[in-house]
PDB file of N, CA and C in Angstrom:
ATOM      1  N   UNK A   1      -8.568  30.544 -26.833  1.00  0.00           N
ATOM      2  CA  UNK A   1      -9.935  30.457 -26.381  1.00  0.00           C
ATOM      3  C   UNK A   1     -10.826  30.926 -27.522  1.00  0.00           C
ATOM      4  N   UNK A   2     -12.038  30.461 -27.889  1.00  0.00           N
ATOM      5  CA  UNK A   2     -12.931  30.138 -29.166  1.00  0.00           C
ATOM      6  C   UNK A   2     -14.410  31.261 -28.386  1.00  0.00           C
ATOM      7  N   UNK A   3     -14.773  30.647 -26.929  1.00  0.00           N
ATOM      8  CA  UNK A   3     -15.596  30.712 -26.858  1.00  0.00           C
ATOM      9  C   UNK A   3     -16.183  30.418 -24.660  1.00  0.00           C
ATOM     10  N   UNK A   4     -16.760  31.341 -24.512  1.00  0.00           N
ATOM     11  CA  UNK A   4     -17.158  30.912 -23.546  1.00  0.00           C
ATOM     12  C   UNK A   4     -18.788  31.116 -23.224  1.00  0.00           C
ATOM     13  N   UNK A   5     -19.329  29.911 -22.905  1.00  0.00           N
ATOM     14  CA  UNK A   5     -20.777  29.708 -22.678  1.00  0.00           C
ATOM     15  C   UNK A   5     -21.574  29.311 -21.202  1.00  0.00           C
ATOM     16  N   UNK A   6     -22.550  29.942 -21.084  1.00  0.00           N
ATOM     17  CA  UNK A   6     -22.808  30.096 -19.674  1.00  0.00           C
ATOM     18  C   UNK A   6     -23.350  28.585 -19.136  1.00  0.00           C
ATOM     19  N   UNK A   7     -23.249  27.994 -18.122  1.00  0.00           N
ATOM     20  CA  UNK A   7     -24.010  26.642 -17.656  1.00  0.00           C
ATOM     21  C   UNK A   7     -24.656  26.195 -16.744  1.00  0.00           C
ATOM     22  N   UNK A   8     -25.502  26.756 -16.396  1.00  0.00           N
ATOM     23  CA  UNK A   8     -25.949  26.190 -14.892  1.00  0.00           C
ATOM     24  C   UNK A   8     -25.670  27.595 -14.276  1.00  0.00           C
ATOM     25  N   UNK A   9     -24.813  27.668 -12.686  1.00  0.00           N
ATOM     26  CA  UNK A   9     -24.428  28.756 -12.328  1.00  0.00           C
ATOM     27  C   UNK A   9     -22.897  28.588 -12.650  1.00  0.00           C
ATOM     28  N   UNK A  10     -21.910  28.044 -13.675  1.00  0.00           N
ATOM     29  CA  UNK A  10     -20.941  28.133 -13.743  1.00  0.00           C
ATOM     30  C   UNK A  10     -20.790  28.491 -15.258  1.00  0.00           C
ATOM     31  N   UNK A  11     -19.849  28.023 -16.101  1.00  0.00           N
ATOM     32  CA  UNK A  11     -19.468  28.224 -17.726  1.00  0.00           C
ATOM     33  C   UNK A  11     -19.193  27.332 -18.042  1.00  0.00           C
ATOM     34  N   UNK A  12     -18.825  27.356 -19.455  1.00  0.00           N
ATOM     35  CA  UNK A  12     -17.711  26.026 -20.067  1.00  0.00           C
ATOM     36  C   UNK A  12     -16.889  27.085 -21.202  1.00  0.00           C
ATOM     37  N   UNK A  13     -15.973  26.895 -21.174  1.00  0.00           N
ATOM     38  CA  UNK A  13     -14.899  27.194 -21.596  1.00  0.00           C
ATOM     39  C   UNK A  13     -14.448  26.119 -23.395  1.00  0.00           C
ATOM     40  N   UNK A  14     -14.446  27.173 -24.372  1.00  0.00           N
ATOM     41  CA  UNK A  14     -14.623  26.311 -25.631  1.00  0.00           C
ATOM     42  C   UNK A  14     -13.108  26.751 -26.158  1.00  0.00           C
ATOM     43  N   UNK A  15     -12.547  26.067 -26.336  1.00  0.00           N
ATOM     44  CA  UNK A  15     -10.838  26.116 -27.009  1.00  0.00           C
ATOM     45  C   UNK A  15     -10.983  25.897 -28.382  1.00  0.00           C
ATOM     46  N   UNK A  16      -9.971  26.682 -29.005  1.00  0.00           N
ATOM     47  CA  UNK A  16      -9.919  26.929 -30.359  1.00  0.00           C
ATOM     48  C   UNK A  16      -9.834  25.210 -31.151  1.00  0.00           C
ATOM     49  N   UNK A  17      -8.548  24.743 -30.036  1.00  0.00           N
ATOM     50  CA  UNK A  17      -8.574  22.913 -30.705  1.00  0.00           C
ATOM     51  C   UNK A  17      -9.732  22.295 -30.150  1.00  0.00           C
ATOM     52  N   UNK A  18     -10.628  22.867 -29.718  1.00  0.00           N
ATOM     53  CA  UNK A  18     -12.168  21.550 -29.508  1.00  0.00           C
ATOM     54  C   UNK A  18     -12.139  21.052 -28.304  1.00  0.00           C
ATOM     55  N   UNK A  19     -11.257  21.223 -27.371  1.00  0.00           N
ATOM     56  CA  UNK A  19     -11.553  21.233 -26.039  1.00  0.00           C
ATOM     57  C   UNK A  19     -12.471  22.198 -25.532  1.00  0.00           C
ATOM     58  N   UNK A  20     -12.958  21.119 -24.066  1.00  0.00           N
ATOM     59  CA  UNK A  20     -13.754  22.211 -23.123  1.00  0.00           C
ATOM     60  C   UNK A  20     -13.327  21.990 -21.909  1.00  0.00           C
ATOM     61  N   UNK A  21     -13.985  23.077 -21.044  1.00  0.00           N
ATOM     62  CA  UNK A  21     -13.601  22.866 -19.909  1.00  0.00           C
ATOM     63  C   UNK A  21     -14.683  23.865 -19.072  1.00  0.00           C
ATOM     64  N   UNK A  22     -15.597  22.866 -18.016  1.00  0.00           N
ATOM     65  CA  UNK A  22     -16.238  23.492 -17.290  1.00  0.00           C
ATOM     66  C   UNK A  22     -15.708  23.790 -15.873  1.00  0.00           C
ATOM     67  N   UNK A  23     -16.419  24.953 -15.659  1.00  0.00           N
ATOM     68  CA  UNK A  23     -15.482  25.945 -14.488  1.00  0.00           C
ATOM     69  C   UNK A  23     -16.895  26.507 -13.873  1.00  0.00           C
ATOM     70  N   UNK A  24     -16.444  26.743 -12.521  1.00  0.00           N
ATOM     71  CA  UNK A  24     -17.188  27.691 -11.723  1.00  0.00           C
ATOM     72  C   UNK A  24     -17.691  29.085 -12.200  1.00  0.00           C
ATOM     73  N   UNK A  25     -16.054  29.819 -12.566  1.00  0.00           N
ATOM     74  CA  UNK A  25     -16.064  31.076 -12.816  1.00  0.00           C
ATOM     75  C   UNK A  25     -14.990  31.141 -14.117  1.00  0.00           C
ATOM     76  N   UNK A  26     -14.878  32.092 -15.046  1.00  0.00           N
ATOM     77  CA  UNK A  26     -13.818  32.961 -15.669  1.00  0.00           C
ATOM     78  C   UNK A  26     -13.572  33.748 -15.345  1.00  0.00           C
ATOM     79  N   UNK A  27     -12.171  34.409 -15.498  1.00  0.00           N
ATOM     80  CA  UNK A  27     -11.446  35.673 -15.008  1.00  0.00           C
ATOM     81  C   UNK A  27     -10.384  35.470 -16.786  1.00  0.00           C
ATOM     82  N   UNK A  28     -11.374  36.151 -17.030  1.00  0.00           N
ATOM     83  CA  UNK A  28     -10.574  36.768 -18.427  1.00  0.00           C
ATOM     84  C   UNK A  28     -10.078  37.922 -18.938  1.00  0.00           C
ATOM     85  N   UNK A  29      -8.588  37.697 -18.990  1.00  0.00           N
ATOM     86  CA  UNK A  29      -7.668  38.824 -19.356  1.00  0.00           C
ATOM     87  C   UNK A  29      -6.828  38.297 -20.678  1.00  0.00           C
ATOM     88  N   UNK A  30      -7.792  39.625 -21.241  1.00  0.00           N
ATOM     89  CA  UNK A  30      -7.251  39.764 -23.105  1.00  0.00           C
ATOM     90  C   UNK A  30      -6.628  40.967 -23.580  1.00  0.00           C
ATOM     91  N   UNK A  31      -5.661  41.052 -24.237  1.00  0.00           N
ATOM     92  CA  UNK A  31      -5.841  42.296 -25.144  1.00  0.00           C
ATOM     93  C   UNK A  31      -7.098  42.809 -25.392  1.00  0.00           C
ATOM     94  N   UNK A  32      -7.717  43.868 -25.262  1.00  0.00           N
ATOM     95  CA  UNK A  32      -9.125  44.364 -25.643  1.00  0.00           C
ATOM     96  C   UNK A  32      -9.035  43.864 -27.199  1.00  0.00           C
ATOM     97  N   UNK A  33      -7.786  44.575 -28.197  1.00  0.00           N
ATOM     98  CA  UNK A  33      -8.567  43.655 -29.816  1.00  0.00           C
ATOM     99  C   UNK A  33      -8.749  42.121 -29.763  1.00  0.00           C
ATOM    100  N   UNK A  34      -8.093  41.645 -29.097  1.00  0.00           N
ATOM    101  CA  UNK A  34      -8.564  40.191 -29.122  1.00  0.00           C
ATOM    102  C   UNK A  34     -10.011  39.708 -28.443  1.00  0.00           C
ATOM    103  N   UNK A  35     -10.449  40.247 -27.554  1.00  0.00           N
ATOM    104  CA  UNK A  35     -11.986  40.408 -26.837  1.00  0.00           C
ATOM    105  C   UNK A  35     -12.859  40.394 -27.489  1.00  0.00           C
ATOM    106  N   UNK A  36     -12.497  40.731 -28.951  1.00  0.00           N
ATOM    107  CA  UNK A  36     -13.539  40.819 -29.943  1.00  0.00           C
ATOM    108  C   UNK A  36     -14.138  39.660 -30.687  1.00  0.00           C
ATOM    109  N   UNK A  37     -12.685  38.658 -30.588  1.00  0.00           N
ATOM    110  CA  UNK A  37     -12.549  37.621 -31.170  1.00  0.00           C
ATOM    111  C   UNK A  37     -13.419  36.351 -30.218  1.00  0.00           C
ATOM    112  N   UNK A  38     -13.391  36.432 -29.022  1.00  0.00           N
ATOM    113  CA  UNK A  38     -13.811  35.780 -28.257  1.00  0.00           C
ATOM    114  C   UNK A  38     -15.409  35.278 -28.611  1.00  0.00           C
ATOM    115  N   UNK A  39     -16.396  34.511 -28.672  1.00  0.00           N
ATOM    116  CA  UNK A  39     -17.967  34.719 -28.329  1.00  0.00           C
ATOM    117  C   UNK A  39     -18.285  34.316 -26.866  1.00  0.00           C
ATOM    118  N   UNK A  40     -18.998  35.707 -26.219  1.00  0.00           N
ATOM    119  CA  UNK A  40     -19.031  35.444 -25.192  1.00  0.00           C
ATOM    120  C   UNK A  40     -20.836  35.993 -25.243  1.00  0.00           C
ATOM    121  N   UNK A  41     -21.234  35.535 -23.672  1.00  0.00           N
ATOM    122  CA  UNK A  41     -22.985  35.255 -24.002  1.00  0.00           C
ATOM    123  C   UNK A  41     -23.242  36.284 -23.778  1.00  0.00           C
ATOM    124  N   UNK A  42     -25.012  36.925 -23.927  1.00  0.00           N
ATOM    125  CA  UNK A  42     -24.907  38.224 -24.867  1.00  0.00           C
ATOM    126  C   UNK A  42     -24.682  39.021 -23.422  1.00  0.00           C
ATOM    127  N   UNK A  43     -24.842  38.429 -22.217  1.00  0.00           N
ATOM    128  CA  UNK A  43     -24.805  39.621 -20.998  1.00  0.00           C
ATOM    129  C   UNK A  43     -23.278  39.917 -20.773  1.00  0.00           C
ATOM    130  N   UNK A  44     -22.609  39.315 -21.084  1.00  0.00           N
ATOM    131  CA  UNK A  44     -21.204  39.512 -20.563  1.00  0.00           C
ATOM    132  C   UNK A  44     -20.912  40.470 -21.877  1.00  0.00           C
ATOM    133  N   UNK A  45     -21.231  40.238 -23.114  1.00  0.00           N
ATOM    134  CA  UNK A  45     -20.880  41.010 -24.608  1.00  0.00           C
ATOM    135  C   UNK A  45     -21.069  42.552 -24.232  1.00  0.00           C
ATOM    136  N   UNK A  46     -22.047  42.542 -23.472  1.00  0.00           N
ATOM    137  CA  UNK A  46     -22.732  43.818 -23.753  1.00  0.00           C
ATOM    138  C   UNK A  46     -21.633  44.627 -22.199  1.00  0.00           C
ATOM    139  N   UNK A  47     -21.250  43.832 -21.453  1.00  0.00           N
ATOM    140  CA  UNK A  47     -20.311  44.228 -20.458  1.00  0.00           C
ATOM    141  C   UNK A  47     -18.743  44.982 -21.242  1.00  0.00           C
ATOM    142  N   UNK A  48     -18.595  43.900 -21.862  1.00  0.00           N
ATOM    143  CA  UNK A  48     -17.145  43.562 -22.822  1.00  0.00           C
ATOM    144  C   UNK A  48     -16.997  44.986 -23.518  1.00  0.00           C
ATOM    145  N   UNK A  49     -18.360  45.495 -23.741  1.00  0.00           N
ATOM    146  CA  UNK A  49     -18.604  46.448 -25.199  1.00  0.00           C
ATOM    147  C   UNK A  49     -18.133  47.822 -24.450  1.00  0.00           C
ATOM    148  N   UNK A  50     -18.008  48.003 -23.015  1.00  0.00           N
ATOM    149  CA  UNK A  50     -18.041  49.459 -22.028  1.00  0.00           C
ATOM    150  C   UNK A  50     -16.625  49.334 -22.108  1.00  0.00           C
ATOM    151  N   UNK A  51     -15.814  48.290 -22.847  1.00  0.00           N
ATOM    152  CA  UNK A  51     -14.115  48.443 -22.476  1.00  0.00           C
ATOM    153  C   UNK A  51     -14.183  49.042 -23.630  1.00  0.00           C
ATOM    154  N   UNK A  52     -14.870  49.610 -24.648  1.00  0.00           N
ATOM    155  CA  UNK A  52     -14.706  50.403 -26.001  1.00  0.00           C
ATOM    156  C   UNK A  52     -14.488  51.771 -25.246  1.00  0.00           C
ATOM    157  N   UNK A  53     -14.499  52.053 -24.134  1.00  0.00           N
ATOM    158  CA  UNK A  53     -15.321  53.568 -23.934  1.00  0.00           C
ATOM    159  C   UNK A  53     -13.832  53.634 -22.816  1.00  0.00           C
ATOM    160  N   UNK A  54     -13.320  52.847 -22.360  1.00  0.00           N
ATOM    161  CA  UNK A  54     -11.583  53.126 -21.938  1.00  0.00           C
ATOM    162  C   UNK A  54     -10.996  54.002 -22.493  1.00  0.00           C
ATOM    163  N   UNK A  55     -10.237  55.124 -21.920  1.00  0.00           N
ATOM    164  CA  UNK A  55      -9.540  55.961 -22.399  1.00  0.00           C
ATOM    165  C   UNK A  55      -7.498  55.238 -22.458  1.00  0.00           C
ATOM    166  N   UNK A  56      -6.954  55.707 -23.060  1.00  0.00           N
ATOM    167  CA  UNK A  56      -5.785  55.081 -23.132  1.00  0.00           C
ATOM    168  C   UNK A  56      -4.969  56.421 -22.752  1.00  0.00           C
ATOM    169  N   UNK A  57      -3.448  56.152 -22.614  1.00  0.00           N
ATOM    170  CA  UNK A  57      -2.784  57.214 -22.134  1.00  0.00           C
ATOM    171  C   UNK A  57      -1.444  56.522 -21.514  1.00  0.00           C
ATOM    172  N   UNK A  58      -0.451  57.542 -21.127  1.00  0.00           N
ATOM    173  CA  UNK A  58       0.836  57.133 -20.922  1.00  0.00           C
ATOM    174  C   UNK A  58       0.969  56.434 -19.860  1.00  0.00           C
ATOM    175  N   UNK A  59       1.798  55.870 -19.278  1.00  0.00           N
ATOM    176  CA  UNK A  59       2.275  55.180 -18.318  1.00  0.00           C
ATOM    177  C   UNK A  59       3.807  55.510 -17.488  1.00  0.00           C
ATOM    178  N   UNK A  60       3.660  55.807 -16.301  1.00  0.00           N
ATOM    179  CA  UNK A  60       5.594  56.227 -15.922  1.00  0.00           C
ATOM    180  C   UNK A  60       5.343  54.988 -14.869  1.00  0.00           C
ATOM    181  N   UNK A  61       6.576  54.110 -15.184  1.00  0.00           N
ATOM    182  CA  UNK A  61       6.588  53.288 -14.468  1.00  0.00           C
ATOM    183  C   UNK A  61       8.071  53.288 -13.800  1.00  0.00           C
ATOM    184  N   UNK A  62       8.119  53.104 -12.493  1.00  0.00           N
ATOM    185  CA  UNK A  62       9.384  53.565 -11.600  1.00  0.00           C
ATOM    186  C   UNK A  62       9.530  52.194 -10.847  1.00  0.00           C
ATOM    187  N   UNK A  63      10.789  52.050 -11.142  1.00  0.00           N
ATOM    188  CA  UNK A  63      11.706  50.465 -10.378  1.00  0.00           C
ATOM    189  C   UNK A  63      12.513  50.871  -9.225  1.00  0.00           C
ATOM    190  N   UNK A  64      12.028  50.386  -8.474  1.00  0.00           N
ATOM    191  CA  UNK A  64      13.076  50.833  -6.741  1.00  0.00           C
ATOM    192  C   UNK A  64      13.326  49.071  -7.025  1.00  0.00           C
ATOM    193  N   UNK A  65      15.186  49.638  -6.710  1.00  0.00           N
ATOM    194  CA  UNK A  65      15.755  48.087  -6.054  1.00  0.00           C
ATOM    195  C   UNK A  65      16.389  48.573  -4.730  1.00  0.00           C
ATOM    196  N   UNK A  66      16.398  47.809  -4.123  1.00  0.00           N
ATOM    197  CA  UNK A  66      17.482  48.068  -2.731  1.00  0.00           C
ATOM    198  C   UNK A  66      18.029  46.943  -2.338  1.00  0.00           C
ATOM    199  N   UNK A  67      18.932  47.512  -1.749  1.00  0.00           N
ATOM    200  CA  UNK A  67      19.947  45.738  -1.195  1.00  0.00           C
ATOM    201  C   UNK A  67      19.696  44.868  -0.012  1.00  0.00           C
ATOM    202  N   UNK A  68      18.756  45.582   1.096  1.00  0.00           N
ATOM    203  CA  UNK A  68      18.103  44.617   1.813  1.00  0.00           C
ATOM    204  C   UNK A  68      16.482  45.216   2.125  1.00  0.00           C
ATOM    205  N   UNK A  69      16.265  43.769   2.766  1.00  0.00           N
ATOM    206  CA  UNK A  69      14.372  43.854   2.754  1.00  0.00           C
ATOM    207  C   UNK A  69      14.287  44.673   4.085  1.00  0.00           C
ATOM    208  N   UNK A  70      14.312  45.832   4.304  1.00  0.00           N
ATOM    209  CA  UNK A  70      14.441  46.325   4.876  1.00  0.00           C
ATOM    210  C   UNK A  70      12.509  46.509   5.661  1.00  0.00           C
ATOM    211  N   UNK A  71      11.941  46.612   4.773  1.00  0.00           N
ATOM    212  CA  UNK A  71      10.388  46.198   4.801  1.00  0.00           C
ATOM    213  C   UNK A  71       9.466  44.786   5.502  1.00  0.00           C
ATOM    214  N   UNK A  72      10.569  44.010   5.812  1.00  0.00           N
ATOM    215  CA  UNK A  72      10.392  43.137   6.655  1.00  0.00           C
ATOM    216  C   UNK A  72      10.868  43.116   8.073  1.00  0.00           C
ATOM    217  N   UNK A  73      11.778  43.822   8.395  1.00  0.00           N
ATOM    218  CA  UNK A  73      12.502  44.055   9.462  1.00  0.00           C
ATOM    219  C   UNK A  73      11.279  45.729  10.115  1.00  0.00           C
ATOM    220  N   UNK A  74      10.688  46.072   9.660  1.00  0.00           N
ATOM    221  CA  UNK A  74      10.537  47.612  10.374  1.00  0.00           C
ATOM    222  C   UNK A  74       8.866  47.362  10.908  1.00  0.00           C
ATOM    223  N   UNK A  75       8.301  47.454  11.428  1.00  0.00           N
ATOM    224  CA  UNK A  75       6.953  47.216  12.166  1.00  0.00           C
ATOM    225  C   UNK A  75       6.156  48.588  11.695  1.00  0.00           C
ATOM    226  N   UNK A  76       6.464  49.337  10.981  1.00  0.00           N
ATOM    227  CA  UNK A  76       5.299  50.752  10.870  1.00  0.00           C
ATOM    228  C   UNK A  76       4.637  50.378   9.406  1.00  0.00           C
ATOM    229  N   UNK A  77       3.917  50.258   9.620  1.00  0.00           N
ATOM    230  CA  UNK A  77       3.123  50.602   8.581  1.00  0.00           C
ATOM    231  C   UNK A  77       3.640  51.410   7.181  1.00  0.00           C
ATOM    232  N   UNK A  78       3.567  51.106   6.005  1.00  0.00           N
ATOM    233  CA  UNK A  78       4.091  51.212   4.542  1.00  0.00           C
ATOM    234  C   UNK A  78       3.123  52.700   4.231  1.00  0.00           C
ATOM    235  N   UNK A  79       3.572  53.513   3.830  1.00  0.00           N
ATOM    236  CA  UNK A  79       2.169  54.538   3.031  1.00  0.00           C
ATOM    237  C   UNK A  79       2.810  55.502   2.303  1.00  0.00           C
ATOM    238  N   UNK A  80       2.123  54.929   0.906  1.00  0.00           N
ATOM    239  CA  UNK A  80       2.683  55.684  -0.206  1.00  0.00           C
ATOM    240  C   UNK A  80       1.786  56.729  -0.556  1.00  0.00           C
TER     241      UNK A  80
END
C-alpha cells in the first residue's frame, strides 16, 4: 500500500503497483515503522502520529490445549 486518499464519504486505496481501489472504509493494520511509509490524509496523519506516544513492553502469552470442547457442552457462563 502507497497511499490512502479520502473520497466522498469513503477512500481510495493507492497500491504501490498503480492500482486502486475504492472502499467505504479502511481498517489498517501495519507495523507502526511501516505507518510511516504510508501517505495518509492530514486528519488521519495527525491520528497515526499518537501511535508514537505507545508504550512497548513484554508480553506472557499462555496456550491451554485440552482434549475435548468441553466449553460447548457446559451452559454457565465462561469468566476469566
Amino acid at each position: 500500500m502507497k497511499a490512502i486518499d479520502c473520497a466522498g464519504v469513503g477512500a481510495i486505496v493507492r497500491c504501490a503497483n498503480g492500482d486502486t481501489h475504492e472502499c467505504d472504509a479502511v481498517v489498517l493494520t501495519v507495523p507502526l515503522p511501516l505507518l510511516e511509509e504510508i501517505a495518509l490524509p492530514s486528519m488521519e496523519r495527525e491520528r497515526a502520529a499518537a501511535a508514537a506516544y505507545i508504550g512497548f513492553g513484554n508480553v506472557i502469552k499462555i496456550l491451554m490445549r485440552f482434549e475435548t470442547r468441553w466449553w460447548l457442552d457446559d451452559e454457565r457462563i465462561l469468566l476469566i
